[in-house]
Protein backbone atom coordinates (compact mmCIF):
# COMPACT_ATOMS: atom_id res chain seq x y z
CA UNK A 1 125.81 110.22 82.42
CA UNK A 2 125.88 106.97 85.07
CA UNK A 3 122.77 107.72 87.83
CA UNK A 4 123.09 106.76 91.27
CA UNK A 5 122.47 103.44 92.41
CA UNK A 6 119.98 103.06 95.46
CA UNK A 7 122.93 102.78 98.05
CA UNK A 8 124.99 105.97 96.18
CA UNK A 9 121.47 107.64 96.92
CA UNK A 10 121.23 106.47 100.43
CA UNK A 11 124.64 107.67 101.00
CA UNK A 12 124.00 111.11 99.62
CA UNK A 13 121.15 111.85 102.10
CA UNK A 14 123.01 110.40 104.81
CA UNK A 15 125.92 113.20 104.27
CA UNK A 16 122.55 115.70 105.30
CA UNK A 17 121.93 114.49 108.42
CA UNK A 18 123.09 116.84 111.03
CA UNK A 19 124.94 115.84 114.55
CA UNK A 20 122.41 114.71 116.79
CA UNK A 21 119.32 114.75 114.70
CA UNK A 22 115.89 112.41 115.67
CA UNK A 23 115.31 111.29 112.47
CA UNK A 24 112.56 108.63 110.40
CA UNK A 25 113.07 106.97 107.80
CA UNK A 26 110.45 105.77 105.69
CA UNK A 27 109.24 102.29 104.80
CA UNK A 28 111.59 101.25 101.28
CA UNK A 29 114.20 103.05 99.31
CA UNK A 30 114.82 105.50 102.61
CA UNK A 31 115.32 102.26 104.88
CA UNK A 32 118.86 102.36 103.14
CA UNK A 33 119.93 105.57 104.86
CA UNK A 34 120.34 103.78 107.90
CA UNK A 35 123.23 101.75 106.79
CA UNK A 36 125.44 105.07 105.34
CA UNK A 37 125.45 107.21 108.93
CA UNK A 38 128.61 108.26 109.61
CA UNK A 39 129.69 106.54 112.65
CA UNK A 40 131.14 109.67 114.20
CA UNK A 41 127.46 111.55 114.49
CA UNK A 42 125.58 110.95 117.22
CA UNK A 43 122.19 110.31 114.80
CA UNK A 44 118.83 108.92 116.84
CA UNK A 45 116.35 106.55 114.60
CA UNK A 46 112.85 106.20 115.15
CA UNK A 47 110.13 103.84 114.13
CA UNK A 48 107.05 104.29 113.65
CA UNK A 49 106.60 101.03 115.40
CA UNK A 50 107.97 102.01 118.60
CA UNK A 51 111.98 101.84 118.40
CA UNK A 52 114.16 104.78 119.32
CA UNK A 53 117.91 104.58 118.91
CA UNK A 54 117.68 102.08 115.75
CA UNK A 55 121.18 100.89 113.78
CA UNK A 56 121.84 99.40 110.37
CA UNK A 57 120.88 96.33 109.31
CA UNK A 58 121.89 92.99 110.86
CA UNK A 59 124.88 90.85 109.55
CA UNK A 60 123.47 87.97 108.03
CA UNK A 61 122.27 85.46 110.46
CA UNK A 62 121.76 87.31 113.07
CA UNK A 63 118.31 88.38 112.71
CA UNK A 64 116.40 88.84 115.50
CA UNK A 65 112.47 88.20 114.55
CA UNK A 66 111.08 90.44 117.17
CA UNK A 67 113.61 93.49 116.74
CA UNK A 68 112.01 94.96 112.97
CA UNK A 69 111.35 98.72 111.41
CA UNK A 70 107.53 99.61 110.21
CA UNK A 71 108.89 97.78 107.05
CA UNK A 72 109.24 94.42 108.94
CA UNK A 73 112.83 94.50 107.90
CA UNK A 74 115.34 93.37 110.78
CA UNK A 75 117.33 96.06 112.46
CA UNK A 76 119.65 96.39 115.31
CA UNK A 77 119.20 98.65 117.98
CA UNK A 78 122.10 101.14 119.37
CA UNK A 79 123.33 101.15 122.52
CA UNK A 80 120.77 103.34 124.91
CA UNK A 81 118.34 102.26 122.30
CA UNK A 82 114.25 101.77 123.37
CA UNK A 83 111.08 100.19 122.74
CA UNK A 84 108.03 102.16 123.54
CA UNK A 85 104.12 101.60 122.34
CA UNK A 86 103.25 102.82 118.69
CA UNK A 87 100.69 105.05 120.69
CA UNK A 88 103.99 107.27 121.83
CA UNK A 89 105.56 106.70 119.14
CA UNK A 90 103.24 108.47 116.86
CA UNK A 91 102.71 111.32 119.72
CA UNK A 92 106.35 112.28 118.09
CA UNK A 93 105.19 112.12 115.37
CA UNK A 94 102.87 114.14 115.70
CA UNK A 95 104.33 116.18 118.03
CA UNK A 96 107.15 118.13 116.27
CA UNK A 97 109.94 115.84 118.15
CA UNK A 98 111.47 114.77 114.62
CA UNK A 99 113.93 116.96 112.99
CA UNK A 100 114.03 114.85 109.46
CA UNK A 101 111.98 112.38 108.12
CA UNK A 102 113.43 110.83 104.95
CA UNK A 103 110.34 109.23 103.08
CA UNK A 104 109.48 107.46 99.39
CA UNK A 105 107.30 109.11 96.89
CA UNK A 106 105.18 108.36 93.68
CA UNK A 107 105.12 112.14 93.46
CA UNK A 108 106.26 115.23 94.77
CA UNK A 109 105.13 118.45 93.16
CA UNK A 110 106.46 122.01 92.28
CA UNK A 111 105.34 123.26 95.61
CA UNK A 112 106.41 120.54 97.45
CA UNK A 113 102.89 118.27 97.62
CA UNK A 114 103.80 114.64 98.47
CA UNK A 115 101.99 111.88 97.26
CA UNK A 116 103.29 108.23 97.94
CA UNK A 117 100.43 106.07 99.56
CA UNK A 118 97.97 105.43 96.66
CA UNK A 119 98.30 105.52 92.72
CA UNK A 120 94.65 105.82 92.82
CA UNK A 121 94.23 102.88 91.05
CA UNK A 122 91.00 100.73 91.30
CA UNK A 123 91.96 97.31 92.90
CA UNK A 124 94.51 99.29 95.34
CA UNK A 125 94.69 98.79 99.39
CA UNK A 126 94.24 102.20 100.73
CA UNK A 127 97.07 102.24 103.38
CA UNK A 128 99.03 105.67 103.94
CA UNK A 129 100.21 104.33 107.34
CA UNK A 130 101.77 106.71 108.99
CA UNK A 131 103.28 108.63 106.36
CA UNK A 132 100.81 111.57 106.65
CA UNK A 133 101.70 112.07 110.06
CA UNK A 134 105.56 111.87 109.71
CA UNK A 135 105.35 114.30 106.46
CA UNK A 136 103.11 116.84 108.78
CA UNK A 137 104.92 116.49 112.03
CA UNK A 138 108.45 116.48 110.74
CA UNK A 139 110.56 119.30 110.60
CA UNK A 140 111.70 118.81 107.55
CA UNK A 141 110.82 116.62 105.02
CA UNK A 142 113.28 114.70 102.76
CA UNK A 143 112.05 112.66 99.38
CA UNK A 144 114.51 109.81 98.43
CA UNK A 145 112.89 108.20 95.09
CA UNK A 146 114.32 107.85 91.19
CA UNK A 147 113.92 110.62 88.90
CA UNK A 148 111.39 109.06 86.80
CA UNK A 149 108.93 106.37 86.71
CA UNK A 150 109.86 102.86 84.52
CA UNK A 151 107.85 103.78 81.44
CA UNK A 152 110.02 107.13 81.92
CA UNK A 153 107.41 109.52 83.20
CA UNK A 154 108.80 112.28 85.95
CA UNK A 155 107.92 111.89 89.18
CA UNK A 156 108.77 115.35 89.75
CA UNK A 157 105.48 116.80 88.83
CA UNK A 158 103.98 121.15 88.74
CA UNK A 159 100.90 119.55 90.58
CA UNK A 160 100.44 115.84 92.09
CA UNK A 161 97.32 113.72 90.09
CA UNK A 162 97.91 111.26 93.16
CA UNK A 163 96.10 111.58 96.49
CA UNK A 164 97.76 113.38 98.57
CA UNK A 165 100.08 112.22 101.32
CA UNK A 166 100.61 116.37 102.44
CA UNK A 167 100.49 119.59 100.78
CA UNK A 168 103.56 121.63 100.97
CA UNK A 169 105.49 119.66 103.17
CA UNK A 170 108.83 118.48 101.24
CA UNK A 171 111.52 120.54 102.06
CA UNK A 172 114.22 118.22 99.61
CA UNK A 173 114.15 116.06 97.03
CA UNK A 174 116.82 113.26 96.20
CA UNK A 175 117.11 111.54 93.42
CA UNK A 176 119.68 109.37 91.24
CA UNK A 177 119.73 112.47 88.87
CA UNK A 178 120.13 115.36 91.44
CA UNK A 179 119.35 116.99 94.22
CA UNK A 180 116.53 119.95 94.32
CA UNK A 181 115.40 122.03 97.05
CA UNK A 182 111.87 123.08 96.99
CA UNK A 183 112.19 126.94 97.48
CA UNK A 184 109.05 129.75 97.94
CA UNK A 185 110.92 130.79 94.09
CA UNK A 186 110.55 127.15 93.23
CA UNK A 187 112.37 123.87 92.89
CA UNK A 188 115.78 124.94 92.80
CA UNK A 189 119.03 122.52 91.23
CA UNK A 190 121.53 121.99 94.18
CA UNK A 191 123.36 119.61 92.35
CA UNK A 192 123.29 116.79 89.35
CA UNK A 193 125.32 113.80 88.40
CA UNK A 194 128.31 113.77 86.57
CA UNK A 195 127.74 114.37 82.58
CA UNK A 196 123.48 115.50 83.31
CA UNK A 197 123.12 119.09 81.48
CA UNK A 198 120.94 121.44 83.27
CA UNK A 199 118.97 121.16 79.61
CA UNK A 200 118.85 117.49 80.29
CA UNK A 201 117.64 117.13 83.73
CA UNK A 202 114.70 120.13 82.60
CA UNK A 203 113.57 117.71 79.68
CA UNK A 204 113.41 114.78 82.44
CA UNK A 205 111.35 116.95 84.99
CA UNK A 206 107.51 117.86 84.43
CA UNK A 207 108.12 120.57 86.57
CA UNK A 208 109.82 124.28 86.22
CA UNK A 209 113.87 123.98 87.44
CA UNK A 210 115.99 126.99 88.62
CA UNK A 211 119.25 126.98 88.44
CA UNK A 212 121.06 127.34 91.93
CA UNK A 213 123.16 131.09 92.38
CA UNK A 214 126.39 131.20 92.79
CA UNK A 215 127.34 133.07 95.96
């Protein structure tokens, strides 16, 4: 079993992004997505910071310091692109005007809970940004993060023990084991990587899996 690398993961979600779709992505892993569009789909980016129409990441050297995502990463900016105050910009948000947000997670649980602002740690900077808004005011909600934690804990969880970001509000998770949809049944297995049993991915996931139906 090989898992997917960040960019095979960015590319995977990419493949899900419909024709003409108004679409954030989230500050970290989901930033990748941007750079795996397909170049014949007519795909709008938005930033929480007030860009609409937002390409892949500049070729080295040619940053431009004032043209960044909500990450502060540099990004170019499509043709018929604009820049607009973070006041409108979260009026989107908040608005329903987003068909897919792709965003990061710490956790997401059986139900499709989203926690990814705050371990709940101590010393930490409470700072969930605008990720409560996008996960809310999305229309669907896509979770791009790895499997499980470094010390090998799931991330995939039956109930978050983070704060929460949003209750209910992930629609699909992605991962560099597979990909699950979060169903009324449960979370359901759309697909793993090559050589991951069924058995396998279950004994990775603290959280119930059902195995997709064959039409």
């Amino acid at each position: 079993m090989t898992k997917l690398s960040r960019e095979q993961m960015a590319q995977r979600v990419a493949r899900d992004i419909h024709e003409g779709a108004y679409v954030n992505l989230g500050i970290g892993l989901p930033t990748l997505v941007a750079n795996y569009l397909p170049s014949e789909r007519e795909i709008f980016l938005h930033s929480e910071n007030g860009l609409l129409g937002m390409g892949p990441a500049p070729a080295p050297g040619e940053e431009d310091e004032d043209l960044i995502n909500a990450g502060k990463q540099p990004v170019t900016l499509l043709k018929g692109g604009a820049y607009f105050h973070h006041g409108d910009s979260f009026a989107m948000m908040r608005g329903g005007h987003l068909d897919i947000c792709v965003l990061g997670a710490f956790q997401v649980s059986a139900t499709g809970d989203l926690a990814n602002w705050h371990t709940g740690a101590p010393d930490a900077i409470p700072a969930v940004g605008g990720a409560m808004d996008l996960a809310i005011g999305a229309r669907q909600v896509f979770v791009m993060m790895e499997h499980q934690t470094k010390t090998g804990d799931s991330k995939i969880v039956e109930r978050c023990t983070y704060p929460l970001t949003g209750i209910g509000c992930v629609n699909r998770i992605y991962t560099d084991l597979a990909v699950l949809d979060v169903t009324p049944e449960g979370l359901m297995v759309r697909e793993m990587v090559d050589g991951l049993s069924l058995d396998e991915l279950r004994r990775r996931t603290a959280a119930p899996l059902l195995e997709m139906k064959e039409n």
